[in-house]
C-alpha atoms as a PDB file:
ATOM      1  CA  UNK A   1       0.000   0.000   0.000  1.00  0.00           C
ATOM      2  CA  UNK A   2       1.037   4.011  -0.790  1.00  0.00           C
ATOM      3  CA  UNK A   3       0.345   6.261   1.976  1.00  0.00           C
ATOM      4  CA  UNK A   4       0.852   9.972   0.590  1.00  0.00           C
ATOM      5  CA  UNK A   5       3.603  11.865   2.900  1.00  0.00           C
ATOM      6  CA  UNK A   6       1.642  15.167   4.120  1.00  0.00           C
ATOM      7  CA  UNK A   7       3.753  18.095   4.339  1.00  0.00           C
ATOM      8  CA  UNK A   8       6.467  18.257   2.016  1.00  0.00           C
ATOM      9  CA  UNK A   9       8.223  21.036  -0.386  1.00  0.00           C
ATOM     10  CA  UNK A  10       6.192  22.246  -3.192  1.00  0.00           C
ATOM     11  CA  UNK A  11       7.581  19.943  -5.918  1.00  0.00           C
ATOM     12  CA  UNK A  12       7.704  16.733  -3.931  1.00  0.00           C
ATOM     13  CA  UNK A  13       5.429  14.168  -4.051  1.00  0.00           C
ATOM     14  CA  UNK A  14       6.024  11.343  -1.532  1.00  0.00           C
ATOM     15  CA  UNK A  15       4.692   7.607  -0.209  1.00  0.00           C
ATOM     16  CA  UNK A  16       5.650   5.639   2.576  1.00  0.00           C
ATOM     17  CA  UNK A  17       4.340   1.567   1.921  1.00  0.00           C
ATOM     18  CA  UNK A  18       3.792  -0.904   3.411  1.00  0.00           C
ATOM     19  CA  UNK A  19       1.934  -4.588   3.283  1.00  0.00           C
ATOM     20  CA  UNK A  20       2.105  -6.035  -0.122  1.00  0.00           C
ATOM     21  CA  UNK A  21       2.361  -3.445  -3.189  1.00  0.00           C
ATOM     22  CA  UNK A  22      -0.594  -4.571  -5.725  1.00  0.00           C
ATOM     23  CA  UNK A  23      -1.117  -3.080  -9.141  1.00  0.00           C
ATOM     24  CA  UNK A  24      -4.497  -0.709  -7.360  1.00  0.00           C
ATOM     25  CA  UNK A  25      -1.589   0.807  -5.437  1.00  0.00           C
ATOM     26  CA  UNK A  26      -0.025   2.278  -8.585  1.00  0.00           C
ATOM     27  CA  UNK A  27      -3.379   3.255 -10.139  1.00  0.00           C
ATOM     28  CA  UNK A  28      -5.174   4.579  -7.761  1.00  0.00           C
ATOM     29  CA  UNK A  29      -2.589   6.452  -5.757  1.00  0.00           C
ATOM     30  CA  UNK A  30       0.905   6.499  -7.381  1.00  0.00           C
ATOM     31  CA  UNK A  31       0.218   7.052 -11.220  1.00  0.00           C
ATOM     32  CA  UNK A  32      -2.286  10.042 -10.401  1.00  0.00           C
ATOM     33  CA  UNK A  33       0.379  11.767  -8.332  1.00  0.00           C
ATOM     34  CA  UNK A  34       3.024  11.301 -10.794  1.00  0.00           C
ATOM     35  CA  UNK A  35       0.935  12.332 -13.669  1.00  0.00           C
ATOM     36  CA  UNK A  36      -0.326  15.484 -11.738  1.00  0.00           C
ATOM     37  CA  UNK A  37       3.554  16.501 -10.730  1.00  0.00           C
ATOM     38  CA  UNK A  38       4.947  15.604 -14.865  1.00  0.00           C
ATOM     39  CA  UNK A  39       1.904  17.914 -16.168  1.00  0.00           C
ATOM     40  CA  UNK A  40       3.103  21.048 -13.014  1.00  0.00           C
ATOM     41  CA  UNK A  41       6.638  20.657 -14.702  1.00  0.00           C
ATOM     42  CA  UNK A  42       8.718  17.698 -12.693  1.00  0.00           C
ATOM     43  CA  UNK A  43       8.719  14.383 -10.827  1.00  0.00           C
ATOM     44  CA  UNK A  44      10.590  14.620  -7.660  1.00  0.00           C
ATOM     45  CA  UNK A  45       9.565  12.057  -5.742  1.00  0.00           C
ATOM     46  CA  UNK A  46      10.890  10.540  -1.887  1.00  0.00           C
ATOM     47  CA  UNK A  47      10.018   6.455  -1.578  1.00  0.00           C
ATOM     48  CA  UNK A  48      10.283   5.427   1.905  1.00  0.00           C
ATOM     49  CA  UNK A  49      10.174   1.271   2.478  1.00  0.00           C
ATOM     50  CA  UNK A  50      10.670   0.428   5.647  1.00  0.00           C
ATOM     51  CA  UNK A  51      10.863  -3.341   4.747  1.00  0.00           C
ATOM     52  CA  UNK A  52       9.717  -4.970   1.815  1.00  0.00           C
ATOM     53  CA  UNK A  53       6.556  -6.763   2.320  1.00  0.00           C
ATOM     54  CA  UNK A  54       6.013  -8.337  -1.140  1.00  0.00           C
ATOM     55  CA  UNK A  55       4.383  -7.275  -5.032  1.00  0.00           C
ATOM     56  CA  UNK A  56       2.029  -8.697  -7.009  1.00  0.00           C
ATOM     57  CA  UNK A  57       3.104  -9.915 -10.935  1.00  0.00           C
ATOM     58  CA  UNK A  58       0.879  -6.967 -12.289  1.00  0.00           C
ATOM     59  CA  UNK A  59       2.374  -4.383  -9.430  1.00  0.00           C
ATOM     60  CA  UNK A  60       5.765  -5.303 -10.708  1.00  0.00           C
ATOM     61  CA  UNK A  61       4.668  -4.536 -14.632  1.00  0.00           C
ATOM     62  CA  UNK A  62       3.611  -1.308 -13.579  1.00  0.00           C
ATOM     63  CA  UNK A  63       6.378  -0.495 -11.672  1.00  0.00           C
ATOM     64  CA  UNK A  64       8.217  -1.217 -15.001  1.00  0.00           C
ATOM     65  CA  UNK A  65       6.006   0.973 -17.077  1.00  0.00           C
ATOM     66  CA  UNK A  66       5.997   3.992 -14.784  1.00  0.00           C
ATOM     67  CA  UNK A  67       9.241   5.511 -15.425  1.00  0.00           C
ATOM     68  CA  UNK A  68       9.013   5.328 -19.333  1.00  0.00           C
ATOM     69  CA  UNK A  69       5.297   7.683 -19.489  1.00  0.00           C
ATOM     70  CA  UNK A  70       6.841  11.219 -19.196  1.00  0.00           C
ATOM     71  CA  UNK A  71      10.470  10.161 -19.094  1.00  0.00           C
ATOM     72  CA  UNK A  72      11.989  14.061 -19.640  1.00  0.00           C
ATOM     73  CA  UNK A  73      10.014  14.924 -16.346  1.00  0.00           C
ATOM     74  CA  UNK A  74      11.339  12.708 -14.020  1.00  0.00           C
ATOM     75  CA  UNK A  75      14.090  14.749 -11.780  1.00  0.00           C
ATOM     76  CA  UNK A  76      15.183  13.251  -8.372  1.00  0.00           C
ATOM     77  CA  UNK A  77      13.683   9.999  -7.081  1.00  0.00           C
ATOM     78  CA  UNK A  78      14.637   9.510  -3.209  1.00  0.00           C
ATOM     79  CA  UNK A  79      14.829   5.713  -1.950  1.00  0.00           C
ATOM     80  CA  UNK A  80      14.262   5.888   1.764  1.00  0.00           C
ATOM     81  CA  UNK A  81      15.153   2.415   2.876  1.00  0.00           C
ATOM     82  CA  UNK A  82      17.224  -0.026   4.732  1.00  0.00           C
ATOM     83  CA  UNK A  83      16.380  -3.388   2.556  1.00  0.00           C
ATOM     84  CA  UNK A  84      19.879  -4.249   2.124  1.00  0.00           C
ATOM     85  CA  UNK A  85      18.601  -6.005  -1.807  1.00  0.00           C
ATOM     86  CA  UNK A  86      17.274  -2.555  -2.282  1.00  0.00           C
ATOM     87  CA  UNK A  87      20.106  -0.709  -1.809  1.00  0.00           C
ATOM     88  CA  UNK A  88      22.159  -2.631  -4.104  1.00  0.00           C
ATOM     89  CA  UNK A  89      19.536  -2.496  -6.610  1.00  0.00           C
ATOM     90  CA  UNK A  90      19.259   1.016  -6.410  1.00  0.00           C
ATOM     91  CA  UNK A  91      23.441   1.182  -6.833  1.00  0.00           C
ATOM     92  CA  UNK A  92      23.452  -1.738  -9.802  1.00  0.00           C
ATOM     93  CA  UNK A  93      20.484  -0.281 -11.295  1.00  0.00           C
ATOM     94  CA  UNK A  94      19.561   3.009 -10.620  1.00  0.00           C
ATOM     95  CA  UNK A  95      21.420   4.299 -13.976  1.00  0.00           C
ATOM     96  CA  UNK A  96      18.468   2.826 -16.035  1.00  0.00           C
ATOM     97  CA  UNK A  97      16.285   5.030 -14.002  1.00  0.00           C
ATOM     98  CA  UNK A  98      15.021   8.553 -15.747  1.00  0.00           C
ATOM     99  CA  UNK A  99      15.980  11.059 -13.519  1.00  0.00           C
ATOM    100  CA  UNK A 100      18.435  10.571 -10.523  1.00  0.00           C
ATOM    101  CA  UNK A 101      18.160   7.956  -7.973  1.00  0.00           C
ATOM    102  CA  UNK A 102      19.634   8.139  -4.789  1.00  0.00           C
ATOM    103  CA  UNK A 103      19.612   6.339  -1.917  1.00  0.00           C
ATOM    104  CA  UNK A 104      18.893   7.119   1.883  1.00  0.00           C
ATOM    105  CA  UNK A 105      18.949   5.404   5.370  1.00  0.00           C
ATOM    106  CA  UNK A 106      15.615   5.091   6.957  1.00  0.00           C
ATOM    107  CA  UNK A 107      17.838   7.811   9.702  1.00  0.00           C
ATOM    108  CA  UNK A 108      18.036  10.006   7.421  1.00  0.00           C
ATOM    109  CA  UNK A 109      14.478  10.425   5.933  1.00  0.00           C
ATOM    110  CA  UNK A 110      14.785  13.924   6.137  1.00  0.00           C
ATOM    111  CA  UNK A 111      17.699  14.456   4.184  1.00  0.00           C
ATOM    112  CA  UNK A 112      16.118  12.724   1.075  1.00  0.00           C
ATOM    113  CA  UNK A 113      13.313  15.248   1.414  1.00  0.00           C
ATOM    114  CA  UNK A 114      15.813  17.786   1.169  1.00  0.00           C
ATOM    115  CA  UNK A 115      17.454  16.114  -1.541  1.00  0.00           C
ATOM    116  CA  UNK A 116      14.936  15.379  -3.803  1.00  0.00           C
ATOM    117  CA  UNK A 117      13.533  19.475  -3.699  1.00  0.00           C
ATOM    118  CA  UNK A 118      16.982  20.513  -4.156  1.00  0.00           C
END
């Protein structure tokens, strides 16, 4: 599941989740948000996972769709995490990304906020 992050900068959008992502996460809360912040100019975006609970087959497919609709907008993407496999992936992998990707310790939530309006 997203939950939307209340209170940040202007031109950050940002989820915490939790449980097991399904592909009604990404439609019904994720996609609108991103699609609202590529049509005000820019996708800055902070991700914070505190563990990885699981994602469905058609989650996964559109997670993999996501970054290719309005690839030129995407600016900062924040991982807040400490899922050792995510942090690698987002090291290995996070040059195929649009945008930059960086990575953040759950401790330091606050500076990936920072980052990502930056």
């Amino acid at each position: 599941m997203f939950k939307e992050i209340p209170n940040l900068p202007s031109r950050v959008i940002g989820f915490e989740v939790s449980g097991k992502v399904e592909a009604e996460d990404y439609r019904d809360v994720l996609l609108p948000a991103l699609q609202a912040a590529a049509a005000a100019g820019e996708v800055r975006v902070v991700i914070v996972m505190p563990k990885f609970e699981g994602i469905s087959g058609s989650a996964l497919w559109q997670d993999l769709k996501i970054g290719v609709e309005n690839w030129g907008a995407w600016k900062r993407i924040a991982l807040v995490t400490d899922v050792e496999w995510m942090i690698h992936g987002t090291q290995w992998f996070g040059w195929m990304t649009p945008g930059e990707v960086k990575h953040f310790a759950m401790t330091q939530r606050d500076d990936a906020i920072a980052w990502a309006a930056g």
